[in-house]
Protein backbone atom coordinates (compact mmCIF):
# COMPACT_ATOMS: atom_id res chain seq x y z
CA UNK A 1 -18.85 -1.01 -5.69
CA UNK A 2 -15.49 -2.19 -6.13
CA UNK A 3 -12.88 0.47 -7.52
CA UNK A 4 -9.85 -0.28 -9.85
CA UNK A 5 -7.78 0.15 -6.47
CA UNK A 6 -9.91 -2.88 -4.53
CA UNK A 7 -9.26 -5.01 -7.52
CA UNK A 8 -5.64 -4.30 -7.63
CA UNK A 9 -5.46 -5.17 -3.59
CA UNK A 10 -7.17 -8.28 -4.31
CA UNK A 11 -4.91 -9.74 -7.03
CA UNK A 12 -2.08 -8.60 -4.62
CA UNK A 13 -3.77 -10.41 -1.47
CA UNK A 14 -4.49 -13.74 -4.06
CA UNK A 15 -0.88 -13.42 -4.81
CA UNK A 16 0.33 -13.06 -1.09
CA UNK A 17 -1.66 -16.63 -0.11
CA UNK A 18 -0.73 -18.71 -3.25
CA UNK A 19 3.03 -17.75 -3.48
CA UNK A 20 4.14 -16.82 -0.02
CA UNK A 21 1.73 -19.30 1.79
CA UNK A 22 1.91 -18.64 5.83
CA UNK A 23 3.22 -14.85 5.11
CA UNK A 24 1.82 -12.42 7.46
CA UNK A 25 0.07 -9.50 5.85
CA UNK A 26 -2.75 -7.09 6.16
CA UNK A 27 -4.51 -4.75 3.88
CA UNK A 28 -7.24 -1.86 4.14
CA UNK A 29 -9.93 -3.25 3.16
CA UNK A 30 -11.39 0.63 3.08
CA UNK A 31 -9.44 1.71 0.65
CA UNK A 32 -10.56 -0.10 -2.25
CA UNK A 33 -14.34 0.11 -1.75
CA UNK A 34 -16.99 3.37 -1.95
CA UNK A 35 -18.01 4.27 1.76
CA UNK A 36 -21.32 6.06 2.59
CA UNK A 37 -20.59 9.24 4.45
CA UNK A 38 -21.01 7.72 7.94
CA UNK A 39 -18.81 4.96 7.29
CA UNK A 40 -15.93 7.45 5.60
CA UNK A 41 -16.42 9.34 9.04
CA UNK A 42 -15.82 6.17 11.23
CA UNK A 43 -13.00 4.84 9.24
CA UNK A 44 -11.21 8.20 9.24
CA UNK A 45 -11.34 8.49 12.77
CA UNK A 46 -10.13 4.99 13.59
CA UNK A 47 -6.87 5.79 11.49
CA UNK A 48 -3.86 7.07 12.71
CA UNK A 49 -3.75 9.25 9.29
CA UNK A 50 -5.28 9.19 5.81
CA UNK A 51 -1.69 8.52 4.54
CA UNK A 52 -1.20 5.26 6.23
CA UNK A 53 0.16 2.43 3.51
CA UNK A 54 -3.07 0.26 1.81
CA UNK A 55 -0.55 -3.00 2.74
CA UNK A 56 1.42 -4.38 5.51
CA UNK A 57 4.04 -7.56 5.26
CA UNK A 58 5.00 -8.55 8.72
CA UNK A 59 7.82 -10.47 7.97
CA UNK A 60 11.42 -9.23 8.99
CA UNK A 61 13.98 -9.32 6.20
CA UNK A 62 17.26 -8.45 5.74
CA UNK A 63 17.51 -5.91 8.37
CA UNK A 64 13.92 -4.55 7.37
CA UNK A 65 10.92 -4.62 10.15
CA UNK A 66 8.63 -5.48 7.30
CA UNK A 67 7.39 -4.36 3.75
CA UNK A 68 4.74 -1.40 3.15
CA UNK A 69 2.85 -0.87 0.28
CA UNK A 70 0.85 1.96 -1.18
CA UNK A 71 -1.26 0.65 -3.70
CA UNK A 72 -2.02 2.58 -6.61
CA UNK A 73 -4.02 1.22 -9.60
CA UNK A 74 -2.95 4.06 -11.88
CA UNK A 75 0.52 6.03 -12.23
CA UNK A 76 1.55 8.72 -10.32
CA UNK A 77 4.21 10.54 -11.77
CA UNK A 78 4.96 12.86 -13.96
CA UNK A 79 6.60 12.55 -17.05
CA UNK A 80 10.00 14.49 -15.29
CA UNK A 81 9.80 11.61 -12.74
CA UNK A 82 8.52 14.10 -9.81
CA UNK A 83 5.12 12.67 -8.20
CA UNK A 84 1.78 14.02 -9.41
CA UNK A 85 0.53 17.79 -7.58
CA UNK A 86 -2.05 16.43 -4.90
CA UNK A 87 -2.11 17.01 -1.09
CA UNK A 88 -2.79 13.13 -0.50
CA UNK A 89 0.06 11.80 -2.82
CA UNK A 90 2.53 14.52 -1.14
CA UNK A 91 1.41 13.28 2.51
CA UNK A 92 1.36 9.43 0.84
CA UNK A 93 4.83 10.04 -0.06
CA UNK A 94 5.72 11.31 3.31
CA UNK A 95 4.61 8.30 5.48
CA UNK A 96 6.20 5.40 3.27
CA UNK A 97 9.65 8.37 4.29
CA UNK A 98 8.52 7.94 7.67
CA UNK A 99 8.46 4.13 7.87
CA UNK A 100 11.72 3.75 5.86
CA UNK A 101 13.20 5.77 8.72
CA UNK A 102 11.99 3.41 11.46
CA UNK A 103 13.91 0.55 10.29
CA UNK A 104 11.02 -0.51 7.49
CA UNK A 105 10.76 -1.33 3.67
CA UNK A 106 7.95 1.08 2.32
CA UNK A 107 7.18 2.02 -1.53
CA UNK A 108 4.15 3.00 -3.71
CA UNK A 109 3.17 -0.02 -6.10
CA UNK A 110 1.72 1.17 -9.34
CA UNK A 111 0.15 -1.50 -10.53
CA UNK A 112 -0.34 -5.39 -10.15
CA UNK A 113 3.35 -6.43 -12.04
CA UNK A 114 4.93 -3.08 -10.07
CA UNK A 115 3.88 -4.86 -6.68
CA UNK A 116 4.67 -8.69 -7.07
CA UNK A 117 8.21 -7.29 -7.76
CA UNK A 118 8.46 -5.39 -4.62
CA UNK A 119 6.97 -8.41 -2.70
CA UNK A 120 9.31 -10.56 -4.77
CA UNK A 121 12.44 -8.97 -4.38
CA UNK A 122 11.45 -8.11 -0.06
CA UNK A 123 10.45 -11.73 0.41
CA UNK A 124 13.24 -13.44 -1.72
């Protein structure tokens, strides 16, 4: 079953190939699909963490190593701007920190229009 997340990185991925033809990029496939236990198990020990971005641009630009994206089909903030209570989100957040300091572009992407903007404005 496909979740609102795996359609979201699928529009993302179409829009990749038909606008930025010959762009480099990777996504999890995991993360937008429902896993039996055994698979969940496998995946999560083949990861570095749980936190690790859903997308990866390889494509150096402007000083940047390449563009990260965290994929999220619904928002997560709060209305005072501060992201959403939640463990994953906080350790999310931390890891996109983590990448900016190692020389690369990293953001959440709420939403389809939220991420062709961020590819858009990295790959412009």
């Amino acid at each position: 079953m496909i979740t609102a997340e795996g359609r979201l990185h699928e529009k993302v991925c179409d829009y990749l190939r038909l606008r930025y033809p010959g762009v480099i990029f990777r996504t999890d496939f995991a993360a937008g699909i429902k896993m039996t236990m055994g698979q969940a198990i496998r995946h999560k020990r083949l990861q570095y963490s749980r936190a690790y971005p859903d997308l990866f641009v390889a494509e150096p630009r402007n000083g940047q190593s390449g563009l990260f994206l965290e994929l999220k089909a619904a928002d997560i903030y709060k209305k005072d701007g501060n992201l959403k209570t939640s463990d994953h989100l906080k350790a999310q957040d931390e890891m996109l920190y983590a990448l900016r300091a190692r020389g690369y572009t990293a953001h959440f992407a709420i939403g389809f229009d939220h991420a062709k903007k961020l590819i858009d404005a990295y790959l412009r």
